[in-house]
N, C-alpha and C. Protein backbone atom coordinates (compact mmCIF):
# COMPACT_ATOMS: atom_id res chain seq x y z
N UNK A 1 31.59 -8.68 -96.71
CA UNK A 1 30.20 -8.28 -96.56
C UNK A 1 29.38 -8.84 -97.72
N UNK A 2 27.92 -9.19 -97.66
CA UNK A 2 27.37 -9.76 -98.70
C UNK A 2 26.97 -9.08 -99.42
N UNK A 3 26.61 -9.27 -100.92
CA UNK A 3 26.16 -8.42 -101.67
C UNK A 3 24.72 -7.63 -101.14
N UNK A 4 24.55 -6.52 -101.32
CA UNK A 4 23.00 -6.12 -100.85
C UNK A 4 21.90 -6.27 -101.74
N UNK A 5 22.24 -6.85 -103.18
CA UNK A 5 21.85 -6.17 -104.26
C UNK A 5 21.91 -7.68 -104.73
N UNK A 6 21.55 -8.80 -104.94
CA UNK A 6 21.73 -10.05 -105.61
C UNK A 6 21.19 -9.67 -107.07
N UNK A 7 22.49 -10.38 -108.27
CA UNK A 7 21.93 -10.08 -109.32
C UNK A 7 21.03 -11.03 -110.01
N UNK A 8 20.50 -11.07 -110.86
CA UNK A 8 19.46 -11.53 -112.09
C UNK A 8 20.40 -11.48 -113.02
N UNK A 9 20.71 -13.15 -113.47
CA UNK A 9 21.69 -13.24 -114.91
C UNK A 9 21.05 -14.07 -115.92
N UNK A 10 20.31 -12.86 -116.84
CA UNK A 10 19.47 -13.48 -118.19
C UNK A 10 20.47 -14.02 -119.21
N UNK A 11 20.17 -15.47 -119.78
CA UNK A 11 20.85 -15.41 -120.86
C UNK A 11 20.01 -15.90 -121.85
N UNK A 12 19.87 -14.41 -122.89
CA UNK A 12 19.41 -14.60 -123.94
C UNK A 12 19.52 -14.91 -125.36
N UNK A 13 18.38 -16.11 -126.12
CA UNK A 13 19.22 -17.28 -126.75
C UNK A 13 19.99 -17.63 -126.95
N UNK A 14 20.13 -18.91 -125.56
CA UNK A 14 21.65 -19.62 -125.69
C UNK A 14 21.27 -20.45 -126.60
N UNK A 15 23.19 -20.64 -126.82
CA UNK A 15 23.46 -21.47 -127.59
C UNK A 15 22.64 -22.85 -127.30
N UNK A 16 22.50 -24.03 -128.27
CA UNK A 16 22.30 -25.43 -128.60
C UNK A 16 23.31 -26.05 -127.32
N UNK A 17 24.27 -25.46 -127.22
CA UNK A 17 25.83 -26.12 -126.67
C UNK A 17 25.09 -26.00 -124.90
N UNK A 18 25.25 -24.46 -125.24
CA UNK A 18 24.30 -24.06 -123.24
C UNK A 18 23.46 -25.31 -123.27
N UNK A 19 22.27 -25.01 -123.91
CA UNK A 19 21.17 -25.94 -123.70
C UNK A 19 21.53 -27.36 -123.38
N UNK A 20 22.38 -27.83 -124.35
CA UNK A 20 23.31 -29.53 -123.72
C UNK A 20 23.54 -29.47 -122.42
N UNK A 21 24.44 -28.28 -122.17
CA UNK A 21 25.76 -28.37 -120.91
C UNK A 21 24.31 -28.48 -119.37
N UNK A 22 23.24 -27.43 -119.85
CA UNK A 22 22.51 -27.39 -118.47
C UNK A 22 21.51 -28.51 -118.77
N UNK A 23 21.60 -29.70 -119.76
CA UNK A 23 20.74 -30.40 -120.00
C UNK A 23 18.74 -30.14 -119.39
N UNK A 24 18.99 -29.19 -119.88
CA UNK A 24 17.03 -28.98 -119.79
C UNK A 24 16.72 -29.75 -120.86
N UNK A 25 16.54 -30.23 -121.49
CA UNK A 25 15.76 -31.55 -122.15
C UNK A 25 15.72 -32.95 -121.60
N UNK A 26 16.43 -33.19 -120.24
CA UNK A 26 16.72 -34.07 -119.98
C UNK A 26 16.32 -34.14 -118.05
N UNK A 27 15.55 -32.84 -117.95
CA UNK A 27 15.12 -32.58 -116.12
C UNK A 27 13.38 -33.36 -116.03
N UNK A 28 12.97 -34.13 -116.81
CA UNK A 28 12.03 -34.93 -117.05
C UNK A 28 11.08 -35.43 -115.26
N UNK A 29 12.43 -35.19 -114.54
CA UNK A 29 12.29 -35.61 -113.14
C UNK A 29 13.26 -34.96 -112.36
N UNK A 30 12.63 -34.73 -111.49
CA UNK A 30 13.52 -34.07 -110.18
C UNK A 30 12.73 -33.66 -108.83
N UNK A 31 13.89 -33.25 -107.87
CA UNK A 31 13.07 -33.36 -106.53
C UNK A 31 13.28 -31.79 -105.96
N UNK A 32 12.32 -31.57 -105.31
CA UNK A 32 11.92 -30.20 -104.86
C UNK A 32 11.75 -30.40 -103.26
N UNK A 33 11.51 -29.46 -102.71
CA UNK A 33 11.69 -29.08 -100.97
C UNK A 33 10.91 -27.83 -101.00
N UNK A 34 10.15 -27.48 -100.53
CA UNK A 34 8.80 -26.38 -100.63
C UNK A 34 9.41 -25.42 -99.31
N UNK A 35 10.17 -24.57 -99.73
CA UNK A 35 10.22 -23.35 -98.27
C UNK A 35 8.97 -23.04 -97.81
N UNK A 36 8.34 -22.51 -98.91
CA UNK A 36 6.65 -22.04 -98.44
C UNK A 36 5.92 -22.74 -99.23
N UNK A 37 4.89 -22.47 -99.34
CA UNK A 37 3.22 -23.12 -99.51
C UNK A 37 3.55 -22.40 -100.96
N UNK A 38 3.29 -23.31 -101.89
CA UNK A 38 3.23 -22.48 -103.31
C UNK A 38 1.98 -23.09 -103.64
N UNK A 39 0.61 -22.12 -104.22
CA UNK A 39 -0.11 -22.50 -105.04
C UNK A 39 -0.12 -22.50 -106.34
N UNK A 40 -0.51 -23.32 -107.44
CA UNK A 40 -0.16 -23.07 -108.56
C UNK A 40 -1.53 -23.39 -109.54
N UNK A 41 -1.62 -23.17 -110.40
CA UNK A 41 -2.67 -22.75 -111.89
C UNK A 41 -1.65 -23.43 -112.65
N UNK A 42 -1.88 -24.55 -113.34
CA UNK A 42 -1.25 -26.11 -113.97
C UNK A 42 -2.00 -24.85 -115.74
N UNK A 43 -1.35 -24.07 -116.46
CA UNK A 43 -1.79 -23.71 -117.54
C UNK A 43 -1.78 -25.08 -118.69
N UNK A 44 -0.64 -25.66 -119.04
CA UNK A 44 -0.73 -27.06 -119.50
C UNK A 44 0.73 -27.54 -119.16
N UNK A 45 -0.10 -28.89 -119.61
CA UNK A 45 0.88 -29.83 -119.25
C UNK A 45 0.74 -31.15 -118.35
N UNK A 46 1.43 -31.91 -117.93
CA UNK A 46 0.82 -33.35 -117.18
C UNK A 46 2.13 -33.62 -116.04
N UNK A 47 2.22 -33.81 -114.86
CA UNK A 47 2.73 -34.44 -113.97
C UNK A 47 2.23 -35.44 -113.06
N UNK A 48 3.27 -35.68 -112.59
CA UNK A 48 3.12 -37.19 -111.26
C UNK A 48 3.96 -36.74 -109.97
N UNK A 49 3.40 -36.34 -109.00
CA UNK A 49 4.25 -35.95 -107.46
C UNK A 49 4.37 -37.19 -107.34
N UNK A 50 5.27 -37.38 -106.01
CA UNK A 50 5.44 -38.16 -105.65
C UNK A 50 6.01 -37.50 -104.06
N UNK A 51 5.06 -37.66 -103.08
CA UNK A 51 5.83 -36.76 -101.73
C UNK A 51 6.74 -37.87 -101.07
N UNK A 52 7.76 -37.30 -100.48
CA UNK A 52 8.72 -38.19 -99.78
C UNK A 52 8.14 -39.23 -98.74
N UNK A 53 8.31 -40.35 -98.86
CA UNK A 53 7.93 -40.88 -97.35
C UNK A 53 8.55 -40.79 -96.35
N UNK A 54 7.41 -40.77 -94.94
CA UNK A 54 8.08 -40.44 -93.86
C UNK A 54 8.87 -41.33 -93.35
N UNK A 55 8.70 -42.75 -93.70
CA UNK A 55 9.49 -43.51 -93.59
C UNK A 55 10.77 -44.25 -94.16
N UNK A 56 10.78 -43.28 -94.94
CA UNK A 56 12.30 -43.53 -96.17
C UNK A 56 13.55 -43.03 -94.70
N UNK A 57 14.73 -43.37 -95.70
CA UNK A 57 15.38 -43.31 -94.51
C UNK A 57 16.81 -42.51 -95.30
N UNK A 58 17.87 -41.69 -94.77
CA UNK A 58 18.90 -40.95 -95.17
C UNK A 58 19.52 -41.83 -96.26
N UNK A 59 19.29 -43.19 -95.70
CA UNK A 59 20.77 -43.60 -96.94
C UNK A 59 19.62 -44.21 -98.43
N UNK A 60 18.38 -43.42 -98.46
CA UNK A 60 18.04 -43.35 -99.78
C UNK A 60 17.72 -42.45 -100.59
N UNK A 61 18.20 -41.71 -99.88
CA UNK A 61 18.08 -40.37 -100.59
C UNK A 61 19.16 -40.18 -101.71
N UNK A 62 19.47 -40.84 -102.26
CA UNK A 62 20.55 -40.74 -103.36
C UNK A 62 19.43 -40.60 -104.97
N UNK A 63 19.91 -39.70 -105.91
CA UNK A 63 19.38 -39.35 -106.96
C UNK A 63 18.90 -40.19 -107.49
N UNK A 64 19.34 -41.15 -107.72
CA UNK A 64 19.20 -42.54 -108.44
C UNK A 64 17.88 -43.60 -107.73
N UNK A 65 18.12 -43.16 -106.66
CA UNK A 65 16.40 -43.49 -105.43
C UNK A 65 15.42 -43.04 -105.29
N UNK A 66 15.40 -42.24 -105.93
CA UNK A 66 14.04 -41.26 -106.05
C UNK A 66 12.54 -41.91 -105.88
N UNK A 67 12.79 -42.69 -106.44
CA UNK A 67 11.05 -43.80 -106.38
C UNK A 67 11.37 -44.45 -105.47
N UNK A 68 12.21 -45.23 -104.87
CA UNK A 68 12.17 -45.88 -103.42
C UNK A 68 12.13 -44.84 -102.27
N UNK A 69 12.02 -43.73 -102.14
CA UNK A 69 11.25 -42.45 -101.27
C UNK A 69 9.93 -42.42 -101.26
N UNK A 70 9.45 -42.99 -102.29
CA UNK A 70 8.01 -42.75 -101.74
C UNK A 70 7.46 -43.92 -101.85
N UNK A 71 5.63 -43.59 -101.40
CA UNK A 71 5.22 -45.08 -101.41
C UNK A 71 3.74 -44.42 -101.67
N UNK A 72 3.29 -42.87 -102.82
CA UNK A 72 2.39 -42.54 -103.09
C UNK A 72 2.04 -41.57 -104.03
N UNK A 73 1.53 -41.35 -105.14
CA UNK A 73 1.75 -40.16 -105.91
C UNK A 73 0.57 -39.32 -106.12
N UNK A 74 0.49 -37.90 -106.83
CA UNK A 74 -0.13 -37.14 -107.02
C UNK A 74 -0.31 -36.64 -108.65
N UNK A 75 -0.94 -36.86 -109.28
CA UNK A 75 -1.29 -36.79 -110.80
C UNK A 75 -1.89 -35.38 -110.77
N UNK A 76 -1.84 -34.68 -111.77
CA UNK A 76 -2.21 -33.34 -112.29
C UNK A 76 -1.81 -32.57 -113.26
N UNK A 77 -2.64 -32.22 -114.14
CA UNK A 77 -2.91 -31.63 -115.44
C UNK A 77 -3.06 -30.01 -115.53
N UNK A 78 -3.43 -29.61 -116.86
CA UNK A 78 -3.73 -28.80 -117.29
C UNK A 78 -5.18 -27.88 -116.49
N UNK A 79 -5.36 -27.67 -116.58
CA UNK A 79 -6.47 -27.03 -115.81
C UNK A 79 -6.91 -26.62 -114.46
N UNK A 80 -6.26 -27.56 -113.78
CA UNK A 80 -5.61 -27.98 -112.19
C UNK A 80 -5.11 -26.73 -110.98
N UNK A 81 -5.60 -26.73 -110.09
CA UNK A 81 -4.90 -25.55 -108.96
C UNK A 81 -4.36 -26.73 -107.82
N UNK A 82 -3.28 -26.69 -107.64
CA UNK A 82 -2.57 -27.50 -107.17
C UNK A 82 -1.59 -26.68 -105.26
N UNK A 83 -1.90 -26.76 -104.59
CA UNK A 83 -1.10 -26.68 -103.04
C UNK A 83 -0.57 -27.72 -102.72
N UNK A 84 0.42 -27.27 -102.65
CA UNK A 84 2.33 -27.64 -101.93
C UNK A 84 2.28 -27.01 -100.69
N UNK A 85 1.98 -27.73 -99.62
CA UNK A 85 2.35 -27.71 -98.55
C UNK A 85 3.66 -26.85 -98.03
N UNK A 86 4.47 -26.27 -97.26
CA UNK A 86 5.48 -25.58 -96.71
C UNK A 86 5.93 -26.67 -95.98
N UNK A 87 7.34 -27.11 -96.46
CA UNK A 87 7.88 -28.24 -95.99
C UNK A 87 8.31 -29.38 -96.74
N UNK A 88 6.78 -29.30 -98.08
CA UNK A 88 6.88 -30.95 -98.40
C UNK A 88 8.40 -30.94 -99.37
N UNK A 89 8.79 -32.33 -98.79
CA UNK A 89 9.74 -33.05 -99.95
C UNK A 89 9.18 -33.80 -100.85
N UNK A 90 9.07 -33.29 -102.38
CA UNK A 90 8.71 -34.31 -103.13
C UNK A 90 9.70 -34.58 -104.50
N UNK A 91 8.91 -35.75 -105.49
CA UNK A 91 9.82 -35.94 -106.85
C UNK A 91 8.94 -35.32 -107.88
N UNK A 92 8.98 -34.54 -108.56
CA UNK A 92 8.27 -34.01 -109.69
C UNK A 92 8.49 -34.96 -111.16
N UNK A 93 7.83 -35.60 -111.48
CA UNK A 93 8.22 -36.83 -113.09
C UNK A 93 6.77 -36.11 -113.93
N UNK A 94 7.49 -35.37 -114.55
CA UNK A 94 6.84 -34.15 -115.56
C UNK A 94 6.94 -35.07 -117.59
N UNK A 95 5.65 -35.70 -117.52
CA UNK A 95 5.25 -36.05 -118.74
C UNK A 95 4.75 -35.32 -119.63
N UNK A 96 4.14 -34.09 -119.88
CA UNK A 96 4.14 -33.33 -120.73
C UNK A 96 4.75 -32.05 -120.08
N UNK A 97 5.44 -31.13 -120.84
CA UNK A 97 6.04 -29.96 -120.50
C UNK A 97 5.33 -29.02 -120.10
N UNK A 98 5.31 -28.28 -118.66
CA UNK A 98 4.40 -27.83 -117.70
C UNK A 98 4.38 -26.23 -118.12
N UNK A 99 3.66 -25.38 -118.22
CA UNK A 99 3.59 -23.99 -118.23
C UNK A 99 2.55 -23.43 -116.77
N UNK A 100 2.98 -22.87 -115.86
CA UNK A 100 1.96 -22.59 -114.79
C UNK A 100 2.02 -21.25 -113.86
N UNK A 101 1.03 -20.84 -113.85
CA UNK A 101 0.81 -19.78 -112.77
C UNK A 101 1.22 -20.28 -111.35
N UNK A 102 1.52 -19.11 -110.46
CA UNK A 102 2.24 -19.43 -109.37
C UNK A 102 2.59 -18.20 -108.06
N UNK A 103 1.90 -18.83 -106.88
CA UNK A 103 2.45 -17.87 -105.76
C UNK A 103 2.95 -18.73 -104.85
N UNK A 104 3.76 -18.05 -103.91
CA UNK A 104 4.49 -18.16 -102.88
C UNK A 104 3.91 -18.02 -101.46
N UNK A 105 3.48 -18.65 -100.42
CA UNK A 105 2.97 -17.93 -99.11
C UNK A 105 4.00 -18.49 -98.23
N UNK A 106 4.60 -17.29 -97.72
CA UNK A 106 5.03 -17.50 -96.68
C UNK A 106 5.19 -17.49 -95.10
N UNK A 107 3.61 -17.30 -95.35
CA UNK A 107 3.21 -17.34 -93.20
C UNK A 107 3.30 -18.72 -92.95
């Protein structure tokens, strides 16, 4: 039977070693899949979307392909209210380190 109760596992100040092993200094870029519509309040910081193209094809979807998926990007800053579509596939390439407000819609 599944848990009913999913837990929340804080870990507070990890080690230097954690920080290596889950390399967060090093997620500079990565790709996201939007269950729902998230709006967001950009508090600071600088990014570049990049939404998937519809015409990319399965065998490029490999990590290392990330920019041959698309063929268009989305720039946004600090100050910024930003909607994510429900659905979209995109690449997030995060040039300054992002702090942001944030909801979820899920109709």
């Amino acid at each position: 039977m599944a848990d009913q109760n999913p837990r929340i596992i804080v870990e507070k100040n990890p080690s230097q070693d954690r920080l290596d092993e889950l390399k967060f200094k090093s997620w500079p870029k990565y790709h996201l899949k939007y269950e729902a519509e998230e709006i967001c309040y950009i508090v600071k910081g600088k990014v570049k979307v990049y939404p998937k193209s519809s015409s990319s094809t399965a065998a490029s979807s490999s990590s290392s392909s990330l920019d041959a998926q698309v063929d268009w990007s989305v720039e946004f800053g600090a100050g910024d209210i930003v909607t994510f579509p429900k659905g979209l596939s995109c690449t997030w390439d995060v040039s300054l380190s992002v702090d942001k407000h944030y909801i979820f819609r899920h109709n």
